[in-house]
C-alpha atoms as a PDB file:
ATOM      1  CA  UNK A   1     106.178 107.792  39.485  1.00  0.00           C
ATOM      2  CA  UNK A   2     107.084 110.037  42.432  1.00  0.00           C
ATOM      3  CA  UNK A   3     104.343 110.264  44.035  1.00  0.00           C
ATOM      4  CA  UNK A   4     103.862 106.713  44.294  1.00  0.00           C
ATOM      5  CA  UNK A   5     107.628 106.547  46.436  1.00  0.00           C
ATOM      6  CA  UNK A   6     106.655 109.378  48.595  1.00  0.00           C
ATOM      7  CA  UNK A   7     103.066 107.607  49.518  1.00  0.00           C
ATOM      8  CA  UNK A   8     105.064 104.177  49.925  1.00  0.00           C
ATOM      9  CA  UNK A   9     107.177 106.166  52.340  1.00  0.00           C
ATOM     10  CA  UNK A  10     104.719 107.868  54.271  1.00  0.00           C
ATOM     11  CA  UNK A  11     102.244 105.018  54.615  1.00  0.00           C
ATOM     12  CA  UNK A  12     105.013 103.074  56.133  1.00  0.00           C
ATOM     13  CA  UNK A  13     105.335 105.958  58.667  1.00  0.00           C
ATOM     14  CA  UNK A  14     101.708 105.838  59.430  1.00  0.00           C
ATOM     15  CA  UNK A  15     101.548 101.975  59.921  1.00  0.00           C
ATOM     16  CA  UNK A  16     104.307 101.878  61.888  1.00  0.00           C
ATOM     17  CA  UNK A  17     103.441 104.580  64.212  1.00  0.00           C
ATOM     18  CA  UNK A  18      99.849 103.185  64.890  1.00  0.00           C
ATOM     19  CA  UNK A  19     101.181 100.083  65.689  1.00  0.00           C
ATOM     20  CA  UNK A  20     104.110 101.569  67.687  1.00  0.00           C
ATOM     21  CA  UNK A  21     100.964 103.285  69.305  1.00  0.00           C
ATOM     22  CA  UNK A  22      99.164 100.351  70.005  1.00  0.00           C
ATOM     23  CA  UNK A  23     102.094  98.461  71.171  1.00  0.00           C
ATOM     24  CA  UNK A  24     102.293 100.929  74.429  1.00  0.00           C
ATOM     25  CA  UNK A  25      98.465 101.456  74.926  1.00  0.00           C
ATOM     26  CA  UNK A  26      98.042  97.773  74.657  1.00  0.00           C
ATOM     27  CA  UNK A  27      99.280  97.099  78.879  1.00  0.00           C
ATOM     28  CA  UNK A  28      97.651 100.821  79.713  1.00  0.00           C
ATOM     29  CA  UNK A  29      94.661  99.505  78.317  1.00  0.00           C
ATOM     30  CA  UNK A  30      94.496  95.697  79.874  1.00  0.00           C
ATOM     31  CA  UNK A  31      95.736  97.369  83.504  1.00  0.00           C
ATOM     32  CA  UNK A  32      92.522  99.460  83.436  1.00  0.00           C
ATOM     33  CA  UNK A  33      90.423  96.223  83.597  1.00  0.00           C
ATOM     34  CA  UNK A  34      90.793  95.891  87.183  1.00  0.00           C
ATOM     35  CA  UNK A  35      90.150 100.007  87.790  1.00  0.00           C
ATOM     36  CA  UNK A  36      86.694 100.480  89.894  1.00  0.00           C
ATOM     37  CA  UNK A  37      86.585  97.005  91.135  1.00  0.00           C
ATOM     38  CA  UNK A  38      87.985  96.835  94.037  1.00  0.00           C
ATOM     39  CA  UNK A  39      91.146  96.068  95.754  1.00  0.00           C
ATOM     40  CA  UNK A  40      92.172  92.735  93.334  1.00  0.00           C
ATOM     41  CA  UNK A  41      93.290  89.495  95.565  1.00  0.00           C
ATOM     42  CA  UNK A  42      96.305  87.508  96.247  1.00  0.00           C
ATOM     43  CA  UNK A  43      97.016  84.231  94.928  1.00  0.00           C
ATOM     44  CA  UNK A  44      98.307  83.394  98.122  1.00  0.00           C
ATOM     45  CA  UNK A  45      96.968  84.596 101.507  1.00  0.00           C
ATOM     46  CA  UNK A  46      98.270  83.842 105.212  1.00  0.00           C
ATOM     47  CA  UNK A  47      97.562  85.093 108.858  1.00  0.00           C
ATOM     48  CA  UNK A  48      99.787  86.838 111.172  1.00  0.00           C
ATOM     49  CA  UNK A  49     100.863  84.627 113.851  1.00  0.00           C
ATOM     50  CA  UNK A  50     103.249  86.695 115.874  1.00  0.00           C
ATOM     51  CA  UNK A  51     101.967  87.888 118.861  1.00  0.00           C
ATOM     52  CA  UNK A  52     103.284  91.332 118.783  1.00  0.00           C
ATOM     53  CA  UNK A  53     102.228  91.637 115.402  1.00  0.00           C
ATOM     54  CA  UNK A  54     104.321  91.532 112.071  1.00  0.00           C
ATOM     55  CA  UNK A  55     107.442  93.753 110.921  1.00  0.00           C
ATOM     56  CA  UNK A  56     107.092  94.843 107.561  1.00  0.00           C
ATOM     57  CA  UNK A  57     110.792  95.076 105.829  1.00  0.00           C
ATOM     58  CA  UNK A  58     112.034  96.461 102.518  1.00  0.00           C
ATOM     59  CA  UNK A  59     114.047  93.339 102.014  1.00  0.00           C
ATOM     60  CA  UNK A  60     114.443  90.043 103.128  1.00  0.00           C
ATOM     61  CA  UNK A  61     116.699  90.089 106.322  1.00  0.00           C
ATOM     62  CA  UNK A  62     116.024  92.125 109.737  1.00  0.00           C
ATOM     63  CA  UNK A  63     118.750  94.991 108.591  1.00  0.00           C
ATOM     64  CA  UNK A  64     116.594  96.206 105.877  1.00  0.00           C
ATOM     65  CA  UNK A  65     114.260  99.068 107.234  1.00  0.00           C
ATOM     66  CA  UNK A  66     111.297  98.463 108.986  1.00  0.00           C
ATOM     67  CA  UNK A  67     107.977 100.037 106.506  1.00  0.00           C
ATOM     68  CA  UNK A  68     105.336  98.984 108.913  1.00  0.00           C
ATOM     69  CA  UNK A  69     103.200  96.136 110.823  1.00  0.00           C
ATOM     70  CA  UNK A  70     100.608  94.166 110.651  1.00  0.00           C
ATOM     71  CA  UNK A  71      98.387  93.197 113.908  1.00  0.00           C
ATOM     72  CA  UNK A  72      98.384  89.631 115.347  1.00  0.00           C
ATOM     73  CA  UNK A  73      95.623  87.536 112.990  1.00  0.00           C
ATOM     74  CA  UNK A  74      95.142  90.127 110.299  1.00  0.00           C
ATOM     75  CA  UNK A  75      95.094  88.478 106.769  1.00  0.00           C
ATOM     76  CA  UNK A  76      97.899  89.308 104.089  1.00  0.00           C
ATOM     77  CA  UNK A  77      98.431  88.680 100.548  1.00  0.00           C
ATOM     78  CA  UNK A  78     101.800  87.057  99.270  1.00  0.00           C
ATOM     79  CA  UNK A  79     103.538  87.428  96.181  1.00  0.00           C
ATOM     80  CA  UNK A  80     105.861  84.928  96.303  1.00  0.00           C
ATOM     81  CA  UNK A  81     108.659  83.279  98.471  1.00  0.00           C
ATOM     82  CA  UNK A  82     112.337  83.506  98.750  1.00  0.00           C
ATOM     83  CA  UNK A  83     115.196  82.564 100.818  1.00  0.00           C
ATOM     84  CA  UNK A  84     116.987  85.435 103.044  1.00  0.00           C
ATOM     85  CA  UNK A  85     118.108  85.663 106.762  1.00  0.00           C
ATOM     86  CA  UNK A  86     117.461  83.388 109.109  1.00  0.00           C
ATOM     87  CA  UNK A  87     114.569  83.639 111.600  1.00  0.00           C
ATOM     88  CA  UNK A  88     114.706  81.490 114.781  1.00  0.00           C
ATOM     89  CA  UNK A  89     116.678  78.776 111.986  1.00  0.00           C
ATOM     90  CA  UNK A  90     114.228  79.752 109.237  1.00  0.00           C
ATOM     91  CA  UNK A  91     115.192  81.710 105.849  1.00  0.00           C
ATOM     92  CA  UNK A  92     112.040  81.844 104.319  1.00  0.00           C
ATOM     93  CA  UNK A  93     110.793  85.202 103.644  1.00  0.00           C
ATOM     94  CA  UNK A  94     107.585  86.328 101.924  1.00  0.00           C
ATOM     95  CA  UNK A  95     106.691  89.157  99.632  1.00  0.00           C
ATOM     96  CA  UNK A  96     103.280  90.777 100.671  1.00  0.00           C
ATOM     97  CA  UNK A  97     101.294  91.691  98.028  1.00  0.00           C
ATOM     98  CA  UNK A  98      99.640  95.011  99.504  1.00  0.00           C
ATOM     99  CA  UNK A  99     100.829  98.186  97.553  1.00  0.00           C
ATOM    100  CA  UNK A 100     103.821  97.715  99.080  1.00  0.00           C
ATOM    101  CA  UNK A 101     105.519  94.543  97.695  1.00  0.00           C
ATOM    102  CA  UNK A 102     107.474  94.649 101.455  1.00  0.00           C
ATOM    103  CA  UNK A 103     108.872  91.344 103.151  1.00  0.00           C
ATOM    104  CA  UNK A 104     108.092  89.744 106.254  1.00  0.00           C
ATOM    105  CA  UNK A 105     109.969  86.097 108.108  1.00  0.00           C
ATOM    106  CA  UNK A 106     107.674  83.015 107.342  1.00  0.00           C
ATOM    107  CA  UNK A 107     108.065  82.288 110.626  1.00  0.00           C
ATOM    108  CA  UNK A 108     105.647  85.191 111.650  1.00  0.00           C
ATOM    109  CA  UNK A 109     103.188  84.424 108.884  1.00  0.00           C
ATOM    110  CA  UNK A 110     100.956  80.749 108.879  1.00  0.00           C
ATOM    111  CA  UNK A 111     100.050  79.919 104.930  1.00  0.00           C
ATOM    112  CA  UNK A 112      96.043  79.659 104.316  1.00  0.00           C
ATOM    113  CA  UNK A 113      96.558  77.321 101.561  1.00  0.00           C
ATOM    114  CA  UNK A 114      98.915  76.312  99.028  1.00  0.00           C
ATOM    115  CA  UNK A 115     102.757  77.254  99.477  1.00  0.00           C
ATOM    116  CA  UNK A 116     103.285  80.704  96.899  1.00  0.00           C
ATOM    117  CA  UNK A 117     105.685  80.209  94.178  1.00  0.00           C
ATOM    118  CA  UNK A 118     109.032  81.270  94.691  1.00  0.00           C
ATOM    119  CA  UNK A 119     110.142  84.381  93.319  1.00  0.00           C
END
């Protein structure tokens, strides 16, 4: 009779904890996929129009920090979309999709494709 309780008890224990285990290992495991192949590319793409080149922010206005630039027709991944300050009567702002996630003015950026979603 008692040892049938304390089983019970601890195979609960054990079930729960594998599948507590797997639970956590199961995104570690799928983000791996993409390991070893290669930098992995944007749904959405554009070129760099400005002339000087493009101002890379930390936010979506021209008083967030400047992170760094991109030259005059160099090719950069967006994230998404979103409305901040205006640029020259435009709010649009996109979300690069390099490692940094920064934000540069649409009006700096021309869209090779499809508009990205909004975020």
């Amino acid at each position: 009779m008692f040892p049938k309780s304390k089983s019970g008890k601890f195979g609960l224990c054990v079930v729960s904890g594998a599948l507590a285990g797997a639970v956590v290992a199961g995104p570690a495991v799928a983000a791996d996929d993409d390991e070893g192949e290669g930098e992995v590319r944007a749904r959405y793409e554009g070129r760099v129009v400005a002339r000087s080149g493009l101002v890379v922010r930390t936010g979506p206005s021209t008083h967030y920090s400047t992170v760094g630039s991109k030259e005059y027709g160099a090719i950069v991944g967006i994230a998404c979309r979103l409305n901040g300050q205006r640029v020259r009567g435009n709010p649009v702002w996109y979300k690069l999709s390099d490692a940094s996630y920064a934000w540069s003015s649409v009006r700096d950026i021309v869209n090779d494709g499809e508009d990205p979603q909004w975020c």
